[in-house]
Protein backbone atom coordinates (compact mmCIF):
# COMPACT_ATOMS: atom_id res chain seq x y z
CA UNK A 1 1.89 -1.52 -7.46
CA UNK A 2 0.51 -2.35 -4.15
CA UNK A 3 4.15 -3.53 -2.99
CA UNK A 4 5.66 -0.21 -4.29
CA UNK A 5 2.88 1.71 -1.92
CA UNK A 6 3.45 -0.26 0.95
CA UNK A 7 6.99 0.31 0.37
CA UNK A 8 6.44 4.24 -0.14
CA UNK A 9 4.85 3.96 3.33
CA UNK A 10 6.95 1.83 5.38
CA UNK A 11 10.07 4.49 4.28
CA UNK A 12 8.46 7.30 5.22
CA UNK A 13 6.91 6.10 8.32
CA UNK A 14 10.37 5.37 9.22
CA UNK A 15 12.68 8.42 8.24
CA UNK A 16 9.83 11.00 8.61
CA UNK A 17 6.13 10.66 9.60
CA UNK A 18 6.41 7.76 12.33
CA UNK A 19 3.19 5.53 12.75
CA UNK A 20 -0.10 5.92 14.73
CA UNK A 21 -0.44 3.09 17.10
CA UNK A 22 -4.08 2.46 19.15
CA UNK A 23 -4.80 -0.24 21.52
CA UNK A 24 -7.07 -1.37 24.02
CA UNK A 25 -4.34 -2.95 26.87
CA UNK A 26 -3.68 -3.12 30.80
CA UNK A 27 -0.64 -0.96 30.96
CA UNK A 28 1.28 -1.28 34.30
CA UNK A 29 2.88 1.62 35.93
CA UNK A 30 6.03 1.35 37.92
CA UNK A 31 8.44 1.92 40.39
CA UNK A 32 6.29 1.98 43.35
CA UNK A 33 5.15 5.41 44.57
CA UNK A 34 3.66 6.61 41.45
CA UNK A 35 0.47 8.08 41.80
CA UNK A 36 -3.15 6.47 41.98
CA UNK A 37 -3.68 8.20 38.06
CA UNK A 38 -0.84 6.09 37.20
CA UNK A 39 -1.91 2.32 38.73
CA UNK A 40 -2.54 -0.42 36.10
CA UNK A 41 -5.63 -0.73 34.29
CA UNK A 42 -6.97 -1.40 31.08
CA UNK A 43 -6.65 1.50 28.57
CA UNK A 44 -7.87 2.80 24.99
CA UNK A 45 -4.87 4.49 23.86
CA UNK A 46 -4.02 6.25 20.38
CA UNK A 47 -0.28 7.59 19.96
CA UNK A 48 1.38 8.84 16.88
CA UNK A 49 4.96 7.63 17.77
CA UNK A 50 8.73 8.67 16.81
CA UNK A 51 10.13 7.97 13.43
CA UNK A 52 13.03 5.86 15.36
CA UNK A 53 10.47 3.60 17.04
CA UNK A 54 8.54 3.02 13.72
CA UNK A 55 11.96 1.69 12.10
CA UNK A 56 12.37 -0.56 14.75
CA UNK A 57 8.78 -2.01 14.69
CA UNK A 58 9.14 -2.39 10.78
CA UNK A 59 12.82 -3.66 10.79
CA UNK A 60 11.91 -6.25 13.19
CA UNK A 61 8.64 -7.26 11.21
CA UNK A 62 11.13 -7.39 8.08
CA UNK A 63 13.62 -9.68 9.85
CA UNK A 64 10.79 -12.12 10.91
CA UNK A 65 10.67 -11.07 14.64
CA UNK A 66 8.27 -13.12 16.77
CA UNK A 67 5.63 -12.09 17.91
CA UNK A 68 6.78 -11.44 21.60
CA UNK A 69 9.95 -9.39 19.96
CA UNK A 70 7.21 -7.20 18.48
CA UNK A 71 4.90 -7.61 20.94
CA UNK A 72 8.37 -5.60 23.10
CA UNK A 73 8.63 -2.77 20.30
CA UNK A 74 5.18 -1.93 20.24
CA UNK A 75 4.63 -1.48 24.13
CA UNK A 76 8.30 0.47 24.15
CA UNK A 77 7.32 2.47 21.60
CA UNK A 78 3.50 3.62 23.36
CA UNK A 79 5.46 3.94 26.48
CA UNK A 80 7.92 6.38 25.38
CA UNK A 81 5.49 8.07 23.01
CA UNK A 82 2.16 8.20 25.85
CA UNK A 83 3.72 7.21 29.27
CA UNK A 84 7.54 9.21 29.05
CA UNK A 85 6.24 11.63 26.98
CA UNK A 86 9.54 11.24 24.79
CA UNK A 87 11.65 10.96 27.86
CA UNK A 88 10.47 14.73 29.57
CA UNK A 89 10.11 14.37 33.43
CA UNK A 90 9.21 10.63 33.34
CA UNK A 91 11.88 9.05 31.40
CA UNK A 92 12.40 5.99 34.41
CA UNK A 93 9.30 5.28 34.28
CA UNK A 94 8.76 1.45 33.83
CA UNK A 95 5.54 0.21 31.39
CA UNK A 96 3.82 -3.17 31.50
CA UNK A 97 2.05 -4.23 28.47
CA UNK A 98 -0.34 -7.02 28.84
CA UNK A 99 -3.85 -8.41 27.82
CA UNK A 100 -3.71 -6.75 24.57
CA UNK A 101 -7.73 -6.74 23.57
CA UNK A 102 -6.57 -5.12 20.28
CA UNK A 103 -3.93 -3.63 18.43
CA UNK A 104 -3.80 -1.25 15.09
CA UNK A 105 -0.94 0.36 13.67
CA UNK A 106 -1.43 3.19 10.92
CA UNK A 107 0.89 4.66 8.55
């Protein structure tokens, strides 16, 4: 039964709903020139991202990623989702994801 919900909640998360990913991190701002709000640091972050990002972070937990390849879909995912703001007016903006303190990912 427990499989079946997890299942129920992986799909969704995927085609629909997306997931809810918080973090305590340094996040890394690039290219030079961005502004002094934007220079690394370590920051609490909560984002509810895409539907599209949430397959990828499942699909590559389901095909035994390592940890580093998920450890990539994760920090793209906050990027676009927090940093880009879904690609409006920032969309070049490069994201380092380091020092991860903690990590939670909600359906």
């Amino acid at each position: 039964m427990a499989t079946q919900v997890r299942a129920q909640a992986r799909q969704r998360a995927a085609s629909s709903a997306g997931l809810v990913i918080s973090c305590r991190a340094h996040f890394g701002l690039g290219p030079e020139g961005t502004s002094t709000s934007d220079a690394g640091r370590v920051r609490d972050i909560s984002v509810a991202v895409s539907p599209s990002h949430a397959a990828a972070i499942i699909a590559a937990q389901e095909d035994g990623a390592t940890e580093s390849d998920l450890h990539d879909a994760v920090a793209e995912a906050i990027a676009d989702a927090y940093f880009r703001q879904g690609g409006g007016g920032r969309a070049g903006l490069e994201v380092k994801f380091a020092d991860v303190e903690w990590l939670k990912i909600r359906f």
